[in-house]
N, C-alpha and C. Protein backbone atom coordinates (compact mmCIF):
# COMPACT_ATOMS: atom_id res chain seq x y z
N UNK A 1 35.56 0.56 -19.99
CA UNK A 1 34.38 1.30 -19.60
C UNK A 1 33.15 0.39 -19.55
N UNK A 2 33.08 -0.47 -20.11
CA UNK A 2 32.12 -1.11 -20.76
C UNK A 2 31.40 -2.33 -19.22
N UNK A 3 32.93 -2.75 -19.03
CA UNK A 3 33.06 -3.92 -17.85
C UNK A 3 32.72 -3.05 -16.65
N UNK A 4 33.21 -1.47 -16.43
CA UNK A 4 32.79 -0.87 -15.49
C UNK A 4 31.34 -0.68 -15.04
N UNK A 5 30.75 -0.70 -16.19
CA UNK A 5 29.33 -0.28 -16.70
C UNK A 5 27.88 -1.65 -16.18
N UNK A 6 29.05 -2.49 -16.68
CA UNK A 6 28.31 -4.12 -15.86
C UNK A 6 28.02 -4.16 -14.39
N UNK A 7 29.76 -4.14 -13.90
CA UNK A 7 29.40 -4.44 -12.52
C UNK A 7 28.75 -2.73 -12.16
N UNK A 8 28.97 -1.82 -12.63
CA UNK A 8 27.64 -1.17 -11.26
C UNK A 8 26.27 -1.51 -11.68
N UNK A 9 26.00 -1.88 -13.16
CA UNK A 9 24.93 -2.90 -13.37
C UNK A 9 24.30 -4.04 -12.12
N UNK A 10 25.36 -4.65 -12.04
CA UNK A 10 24.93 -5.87 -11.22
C UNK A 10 24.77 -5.17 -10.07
N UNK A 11 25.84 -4.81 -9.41
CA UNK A 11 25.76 -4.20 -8.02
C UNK A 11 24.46 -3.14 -7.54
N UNK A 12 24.00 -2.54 -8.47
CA UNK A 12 22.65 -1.88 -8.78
C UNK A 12 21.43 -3.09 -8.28
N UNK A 13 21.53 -3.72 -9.14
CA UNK A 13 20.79 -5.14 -9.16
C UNK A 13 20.34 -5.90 -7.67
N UNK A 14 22.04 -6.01 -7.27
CA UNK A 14 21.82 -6.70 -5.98
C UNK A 14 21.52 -5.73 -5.07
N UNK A 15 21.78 -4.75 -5.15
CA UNK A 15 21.07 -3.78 -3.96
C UNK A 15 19.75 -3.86 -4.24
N UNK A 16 18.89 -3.37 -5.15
CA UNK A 16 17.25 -3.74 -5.30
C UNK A 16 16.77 -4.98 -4.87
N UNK A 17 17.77 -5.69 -5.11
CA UNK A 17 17.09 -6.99 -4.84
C UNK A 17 17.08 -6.74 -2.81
N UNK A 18 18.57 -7.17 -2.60
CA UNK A 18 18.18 -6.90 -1.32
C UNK A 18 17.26 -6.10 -0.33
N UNK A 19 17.26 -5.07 -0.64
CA UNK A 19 16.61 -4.21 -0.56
C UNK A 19 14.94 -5.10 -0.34
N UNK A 20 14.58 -4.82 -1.39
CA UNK A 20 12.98 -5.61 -2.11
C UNK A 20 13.14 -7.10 -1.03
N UNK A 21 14.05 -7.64 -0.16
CA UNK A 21 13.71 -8.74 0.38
C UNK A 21 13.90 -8.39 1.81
N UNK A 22 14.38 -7.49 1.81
CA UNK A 22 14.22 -6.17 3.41
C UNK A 22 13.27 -5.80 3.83
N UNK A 23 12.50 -5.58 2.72
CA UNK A 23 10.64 -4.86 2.76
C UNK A 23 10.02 -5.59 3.02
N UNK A 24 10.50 -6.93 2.15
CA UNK A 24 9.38 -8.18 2.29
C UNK A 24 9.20 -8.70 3.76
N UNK A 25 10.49 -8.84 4.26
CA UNK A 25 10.63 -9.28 5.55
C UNK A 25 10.32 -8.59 6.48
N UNK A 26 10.32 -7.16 6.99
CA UNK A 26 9.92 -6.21 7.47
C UNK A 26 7.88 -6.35 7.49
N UNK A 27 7.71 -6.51 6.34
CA UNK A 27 6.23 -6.31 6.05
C UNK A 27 5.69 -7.41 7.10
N UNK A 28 6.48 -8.63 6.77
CA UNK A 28 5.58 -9.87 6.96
C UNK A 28 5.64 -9.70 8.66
N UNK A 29 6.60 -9.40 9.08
CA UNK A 29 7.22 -9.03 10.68
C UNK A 29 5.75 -8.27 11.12
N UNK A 30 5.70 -7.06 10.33
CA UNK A 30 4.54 -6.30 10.92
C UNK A 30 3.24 -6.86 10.82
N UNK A 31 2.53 -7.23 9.77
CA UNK A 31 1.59 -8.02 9.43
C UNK A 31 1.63 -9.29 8.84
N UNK A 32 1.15 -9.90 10.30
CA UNK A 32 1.27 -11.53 10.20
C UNK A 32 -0.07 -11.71 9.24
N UNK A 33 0.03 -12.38 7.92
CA UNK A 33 -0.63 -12.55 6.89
C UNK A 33 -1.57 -13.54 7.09
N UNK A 34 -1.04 -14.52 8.15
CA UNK A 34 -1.32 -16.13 8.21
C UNK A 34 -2.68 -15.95 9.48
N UNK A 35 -2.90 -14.75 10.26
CA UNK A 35 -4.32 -15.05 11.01
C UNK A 35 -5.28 -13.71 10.54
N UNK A 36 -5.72 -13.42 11.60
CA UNK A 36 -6.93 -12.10 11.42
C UNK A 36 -6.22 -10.89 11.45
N UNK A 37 -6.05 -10.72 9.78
CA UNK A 37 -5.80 -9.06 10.00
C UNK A 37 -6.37 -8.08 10.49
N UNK A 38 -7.60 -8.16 10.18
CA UNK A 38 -8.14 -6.83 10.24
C UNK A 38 -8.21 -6.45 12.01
N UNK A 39 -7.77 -7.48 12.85
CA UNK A 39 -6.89 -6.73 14.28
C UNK A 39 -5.99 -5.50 14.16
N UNK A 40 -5.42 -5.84 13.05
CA UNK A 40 -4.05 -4.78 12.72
C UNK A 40 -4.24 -3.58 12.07
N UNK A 41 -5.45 -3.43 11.52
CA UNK A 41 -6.11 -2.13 10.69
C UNK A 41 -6.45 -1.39 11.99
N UNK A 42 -5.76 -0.16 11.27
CA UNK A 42 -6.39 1.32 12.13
C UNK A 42 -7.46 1.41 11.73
N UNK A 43 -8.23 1.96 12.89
CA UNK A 43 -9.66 2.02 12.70
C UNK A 43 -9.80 3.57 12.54
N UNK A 44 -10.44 3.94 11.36
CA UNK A 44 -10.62 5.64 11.35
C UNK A 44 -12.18 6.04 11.52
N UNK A 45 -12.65 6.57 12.95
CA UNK A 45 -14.18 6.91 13.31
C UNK A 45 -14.46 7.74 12.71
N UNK A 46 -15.97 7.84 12.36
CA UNK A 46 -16.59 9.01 11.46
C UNK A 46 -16.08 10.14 12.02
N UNK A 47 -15.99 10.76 12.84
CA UNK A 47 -15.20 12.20 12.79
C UNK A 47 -13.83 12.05 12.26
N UNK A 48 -13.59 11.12 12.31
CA UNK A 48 -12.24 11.69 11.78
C UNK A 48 -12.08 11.55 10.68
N UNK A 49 -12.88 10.90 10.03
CA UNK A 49 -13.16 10.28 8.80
C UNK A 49 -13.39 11.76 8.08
N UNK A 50 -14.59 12.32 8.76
CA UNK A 50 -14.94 13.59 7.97
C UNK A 50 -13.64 14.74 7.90
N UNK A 51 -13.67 14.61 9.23
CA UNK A 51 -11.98 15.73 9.34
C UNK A 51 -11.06 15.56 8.00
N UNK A 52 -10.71 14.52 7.87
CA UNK A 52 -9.85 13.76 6.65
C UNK A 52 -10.68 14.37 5.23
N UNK A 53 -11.54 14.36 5.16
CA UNK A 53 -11.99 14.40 3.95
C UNK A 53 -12.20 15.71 3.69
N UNK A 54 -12.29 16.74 4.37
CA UNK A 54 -11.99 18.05 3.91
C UNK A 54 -10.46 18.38 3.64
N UNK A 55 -9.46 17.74 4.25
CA UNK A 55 -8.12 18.06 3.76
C UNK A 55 -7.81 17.56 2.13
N UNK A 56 -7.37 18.61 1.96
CA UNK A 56 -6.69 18.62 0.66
C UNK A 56 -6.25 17.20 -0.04
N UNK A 57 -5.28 16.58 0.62
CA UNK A 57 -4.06 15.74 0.04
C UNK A 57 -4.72 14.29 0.96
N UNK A 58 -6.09 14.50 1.29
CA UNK A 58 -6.39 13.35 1.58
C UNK A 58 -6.75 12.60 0.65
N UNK A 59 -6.94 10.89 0.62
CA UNK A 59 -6.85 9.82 -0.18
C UNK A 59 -8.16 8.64 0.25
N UNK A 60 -9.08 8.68 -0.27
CA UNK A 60 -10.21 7.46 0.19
C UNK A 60 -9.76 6.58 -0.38
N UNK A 61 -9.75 5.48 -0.20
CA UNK A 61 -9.68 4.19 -0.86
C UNK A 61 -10.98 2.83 -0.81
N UNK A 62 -11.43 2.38 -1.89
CA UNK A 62 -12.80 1.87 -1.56
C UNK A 62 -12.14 0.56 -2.02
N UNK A 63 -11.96 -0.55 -1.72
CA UNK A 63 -11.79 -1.36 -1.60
C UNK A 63 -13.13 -2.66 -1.64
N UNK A 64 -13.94 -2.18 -1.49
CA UNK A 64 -15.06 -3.15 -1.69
C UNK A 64 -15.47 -3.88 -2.99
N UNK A 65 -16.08 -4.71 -3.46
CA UNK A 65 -16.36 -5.66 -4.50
C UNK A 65 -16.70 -5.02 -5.32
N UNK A 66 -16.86 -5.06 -7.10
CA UNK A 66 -17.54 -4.18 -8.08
C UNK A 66 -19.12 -3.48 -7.93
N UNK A 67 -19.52 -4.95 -6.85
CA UNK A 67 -20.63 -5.05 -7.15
C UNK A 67 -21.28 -3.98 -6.40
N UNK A 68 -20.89 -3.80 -5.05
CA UNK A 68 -21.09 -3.10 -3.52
C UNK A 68 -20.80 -1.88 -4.10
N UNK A 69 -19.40 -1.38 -5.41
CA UNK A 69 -19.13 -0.05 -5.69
C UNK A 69 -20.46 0.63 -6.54
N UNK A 70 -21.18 -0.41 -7.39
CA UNK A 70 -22.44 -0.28 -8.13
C UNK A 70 -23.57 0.02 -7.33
N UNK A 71 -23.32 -0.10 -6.36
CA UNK A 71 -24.48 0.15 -5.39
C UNK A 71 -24.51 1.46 -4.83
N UNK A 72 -23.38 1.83 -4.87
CA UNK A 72 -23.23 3.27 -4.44
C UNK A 72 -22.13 3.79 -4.03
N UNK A 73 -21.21 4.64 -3.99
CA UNK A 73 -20.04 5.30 -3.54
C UNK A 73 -20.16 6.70 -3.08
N UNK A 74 -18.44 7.19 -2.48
CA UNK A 74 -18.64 8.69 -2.15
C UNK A 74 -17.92 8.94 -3.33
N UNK A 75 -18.32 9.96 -3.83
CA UNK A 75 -17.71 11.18 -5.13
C UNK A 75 -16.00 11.32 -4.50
N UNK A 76 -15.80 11.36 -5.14
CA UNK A 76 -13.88 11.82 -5.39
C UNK A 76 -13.42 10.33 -4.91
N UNK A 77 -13.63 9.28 -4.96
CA UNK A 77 -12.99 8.32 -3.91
C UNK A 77 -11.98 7.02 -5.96
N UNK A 78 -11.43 6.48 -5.06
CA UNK A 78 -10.66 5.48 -5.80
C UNK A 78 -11.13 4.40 -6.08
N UNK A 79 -11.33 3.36 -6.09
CA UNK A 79 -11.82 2.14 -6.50
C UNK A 79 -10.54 0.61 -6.86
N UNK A 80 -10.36 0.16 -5.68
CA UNK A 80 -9.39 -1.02 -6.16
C UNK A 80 -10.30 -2.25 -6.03
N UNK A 81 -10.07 -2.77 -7.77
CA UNK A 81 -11.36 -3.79 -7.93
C UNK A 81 -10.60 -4.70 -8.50
């Protein structure tokens, strides 16, 4: 039981792994890291922006510097600093 218990251990293992180097490769495919991303960012215009923000299960994400968040933000929003 024990030896059974290993290999779906491992085999567990190597699927995540593969897996996790599927994504990686996939990712890098979609967004080339190495020039100007922000070509590749959807652009979301103030209407839609607002539209978004009355839905429920919508998600802001503020991404800007500590310093820029100290300066001011919108209420309900996230903060990756």
């Amino acid at each position: 039981m024990r030896i059974a218990n290993f290999v779906t251990i491992i085999g567990l293992a190597w699927a995540m792994s593969a897996y996790a180097a599927w994504v990686r490769h996939e990712r890098e495919k979609r967004f080339d890291l190495r020039g100007d991303t922000t070509k590749q960012l959807p652009l979301v215009r103030l209407q839609e922006a607002k539209t978004l923000w009355h839905r429920p299960h919508t998600i802001f994400v503020d991404v800007r510097s500590a310093a820029e968040f100290r300066q001011g933000h919108i209420a309900g929003r996230f903060v990756v600093a």
